[in-house]
C-alpha atoms as a PDB file:
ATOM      1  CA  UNK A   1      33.616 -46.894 -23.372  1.00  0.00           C
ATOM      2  CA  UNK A   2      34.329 -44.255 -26.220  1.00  0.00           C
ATOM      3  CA  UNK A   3      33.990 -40.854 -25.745  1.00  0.00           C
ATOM      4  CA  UNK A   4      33.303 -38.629 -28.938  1.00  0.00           C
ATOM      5  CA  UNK A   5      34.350 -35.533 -29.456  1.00  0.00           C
ATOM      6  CA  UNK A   6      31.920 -33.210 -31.377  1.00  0.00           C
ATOM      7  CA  UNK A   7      31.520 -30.026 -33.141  1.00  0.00           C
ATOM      8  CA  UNK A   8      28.346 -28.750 -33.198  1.00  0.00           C
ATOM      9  CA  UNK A   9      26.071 -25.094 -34.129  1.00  0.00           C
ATOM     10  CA  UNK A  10      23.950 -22.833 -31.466  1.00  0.00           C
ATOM     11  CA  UNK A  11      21.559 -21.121 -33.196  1.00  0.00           C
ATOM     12  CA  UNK A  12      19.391 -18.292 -31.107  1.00  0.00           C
ATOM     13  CA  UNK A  13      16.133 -17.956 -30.393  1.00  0.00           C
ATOM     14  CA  UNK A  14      14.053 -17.343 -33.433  1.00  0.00           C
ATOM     15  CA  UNK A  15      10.979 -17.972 -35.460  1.00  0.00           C
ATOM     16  CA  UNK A  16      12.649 -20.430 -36.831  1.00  0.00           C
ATOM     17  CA  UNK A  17      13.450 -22.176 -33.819  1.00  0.00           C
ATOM     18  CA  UNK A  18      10.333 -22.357 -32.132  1.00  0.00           C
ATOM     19  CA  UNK A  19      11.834 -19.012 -30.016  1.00  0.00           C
ATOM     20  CA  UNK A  20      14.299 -21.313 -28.184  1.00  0.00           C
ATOM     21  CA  UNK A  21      18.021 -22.388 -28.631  1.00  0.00           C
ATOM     22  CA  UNK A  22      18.305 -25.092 -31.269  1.00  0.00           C
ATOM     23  CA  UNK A  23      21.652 -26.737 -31.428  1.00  0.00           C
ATOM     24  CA  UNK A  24      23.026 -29.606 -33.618  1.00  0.00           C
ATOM     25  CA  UNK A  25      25.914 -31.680 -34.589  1.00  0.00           C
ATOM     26  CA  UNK A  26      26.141 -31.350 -38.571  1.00  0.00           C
ATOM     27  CA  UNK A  27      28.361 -34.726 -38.289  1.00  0.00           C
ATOM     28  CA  UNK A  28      25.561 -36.467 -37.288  1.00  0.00           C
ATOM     29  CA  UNK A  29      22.342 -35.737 -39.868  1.00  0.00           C
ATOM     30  CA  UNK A  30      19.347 -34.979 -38.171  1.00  0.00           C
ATOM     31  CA  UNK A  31      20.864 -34.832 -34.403  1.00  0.00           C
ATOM     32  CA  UNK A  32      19.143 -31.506 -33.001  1.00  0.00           C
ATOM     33  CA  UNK A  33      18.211 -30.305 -29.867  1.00  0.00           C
ATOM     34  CA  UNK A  34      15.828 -27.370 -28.309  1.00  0.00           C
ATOM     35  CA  UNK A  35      16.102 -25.571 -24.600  1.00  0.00           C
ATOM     36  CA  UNK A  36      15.588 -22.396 -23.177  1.00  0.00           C
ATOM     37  CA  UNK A  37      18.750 -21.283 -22.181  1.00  0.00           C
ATOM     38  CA  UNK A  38      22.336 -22.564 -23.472  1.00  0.00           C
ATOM     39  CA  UNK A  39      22.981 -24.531 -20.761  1.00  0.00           C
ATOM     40  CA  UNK A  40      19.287 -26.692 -21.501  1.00  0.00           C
ATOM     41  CA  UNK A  41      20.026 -26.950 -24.911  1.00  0.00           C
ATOM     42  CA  UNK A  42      23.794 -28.297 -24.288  1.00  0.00           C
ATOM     43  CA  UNK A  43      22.435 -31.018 -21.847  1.00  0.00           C
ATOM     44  CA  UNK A  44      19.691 -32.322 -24.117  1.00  0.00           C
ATOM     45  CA  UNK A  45      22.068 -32.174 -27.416  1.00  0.00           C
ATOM     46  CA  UNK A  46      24.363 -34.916 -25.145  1.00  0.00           C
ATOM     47  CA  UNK A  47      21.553 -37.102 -24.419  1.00  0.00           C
ATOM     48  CA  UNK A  48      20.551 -37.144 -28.307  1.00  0.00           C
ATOM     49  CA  UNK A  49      23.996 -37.647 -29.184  1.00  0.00           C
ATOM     50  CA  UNK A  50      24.491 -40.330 -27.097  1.00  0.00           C
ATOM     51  CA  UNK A  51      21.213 -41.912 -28.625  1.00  0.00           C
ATOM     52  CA  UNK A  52      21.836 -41.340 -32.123  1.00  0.00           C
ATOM     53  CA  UNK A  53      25.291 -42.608 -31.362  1.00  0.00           C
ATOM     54  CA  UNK A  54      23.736 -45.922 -29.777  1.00  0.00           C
ATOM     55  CA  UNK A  55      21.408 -46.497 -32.433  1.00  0.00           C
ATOM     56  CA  UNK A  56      24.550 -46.675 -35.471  1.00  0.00           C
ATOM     57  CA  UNK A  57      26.042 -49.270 -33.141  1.00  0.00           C
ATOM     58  CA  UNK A  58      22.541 -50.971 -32.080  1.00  0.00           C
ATOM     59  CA  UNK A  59      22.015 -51.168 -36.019  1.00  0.00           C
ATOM     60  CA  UNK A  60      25.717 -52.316 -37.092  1.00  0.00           C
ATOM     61  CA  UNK A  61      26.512 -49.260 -39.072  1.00  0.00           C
ATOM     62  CA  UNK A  62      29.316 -47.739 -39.262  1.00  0.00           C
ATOM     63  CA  UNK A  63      29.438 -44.150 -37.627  1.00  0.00           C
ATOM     64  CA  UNK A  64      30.122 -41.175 -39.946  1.00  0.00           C
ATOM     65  CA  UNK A  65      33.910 -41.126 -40.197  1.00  0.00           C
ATOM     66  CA  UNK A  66      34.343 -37.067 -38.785  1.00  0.00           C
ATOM     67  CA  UNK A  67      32.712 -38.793 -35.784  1.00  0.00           C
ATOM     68  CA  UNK A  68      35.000 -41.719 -35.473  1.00  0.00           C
ATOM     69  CA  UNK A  69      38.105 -39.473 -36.275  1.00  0.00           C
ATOM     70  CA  UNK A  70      37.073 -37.959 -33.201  1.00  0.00           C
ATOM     71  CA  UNK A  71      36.479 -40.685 -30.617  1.00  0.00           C
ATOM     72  CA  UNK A  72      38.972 -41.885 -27.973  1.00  0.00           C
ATOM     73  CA  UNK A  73      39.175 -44.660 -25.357  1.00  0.00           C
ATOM     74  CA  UNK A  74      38.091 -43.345 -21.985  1.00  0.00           C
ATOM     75  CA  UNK A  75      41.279 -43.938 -20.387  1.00  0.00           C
ATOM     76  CA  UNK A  76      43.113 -41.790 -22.943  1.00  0.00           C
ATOM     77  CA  UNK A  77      41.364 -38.501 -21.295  1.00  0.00           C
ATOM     78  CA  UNK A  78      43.168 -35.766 -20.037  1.00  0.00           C
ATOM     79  CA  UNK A  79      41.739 -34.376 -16.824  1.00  0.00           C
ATOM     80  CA  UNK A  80      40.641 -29.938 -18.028  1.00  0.00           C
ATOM     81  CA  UNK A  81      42.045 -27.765 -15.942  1.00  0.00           C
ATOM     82  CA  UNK A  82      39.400 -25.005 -16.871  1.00  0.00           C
ATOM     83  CA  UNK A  83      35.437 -25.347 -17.649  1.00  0.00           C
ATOM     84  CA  UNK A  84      32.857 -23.069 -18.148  1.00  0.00           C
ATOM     85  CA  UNK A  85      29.884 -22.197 -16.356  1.00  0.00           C
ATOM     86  CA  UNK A  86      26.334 -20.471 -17.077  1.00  0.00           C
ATOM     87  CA  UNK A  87      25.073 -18.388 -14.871  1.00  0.00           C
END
């Protein structure tokens, strides 16, 4: 199993964005998420990562190379010794 690495943009609650948070991963064209606080919008953004990740392999195509750069084995992971949490 990979694990990918990804930089991605909150945007607040706006017109624009339906009054929720909106967040995407400009790597990966078209990968957005919505949720009502920053925590629900982090969680969903995973899950559509993880399926727009799925469907370049599914399909054969090669993943946009900022994405691959950052990708590493599962075993290569260093175990954080700090995390962050939303209350």
């Amino acid at each position: 199993m990979k694990l990918y690495k990804l930089s991605l943009v909150i945007h607040q609650p706006s017109d624009a964005t339906e009054d929720r948070y909106m967040a995407e991963v400009p790597a990966l064209p078209g990968c957005r998420a919505w949720g009502d606080t920053p925590t629900e919008v982090m969680e969903n953004l995973q899950s559509v990562a993880a399926g727009f990740i799925a469907s370049y392999r599914d399909r054969g195509d090669p993943l946009p190379a900022e994405v691959e750069a950052m990708s590493m084995e599962a075993n290569d992971i260093e175990v954080p010794s700090e995390f962050t949490v939303a209350v």
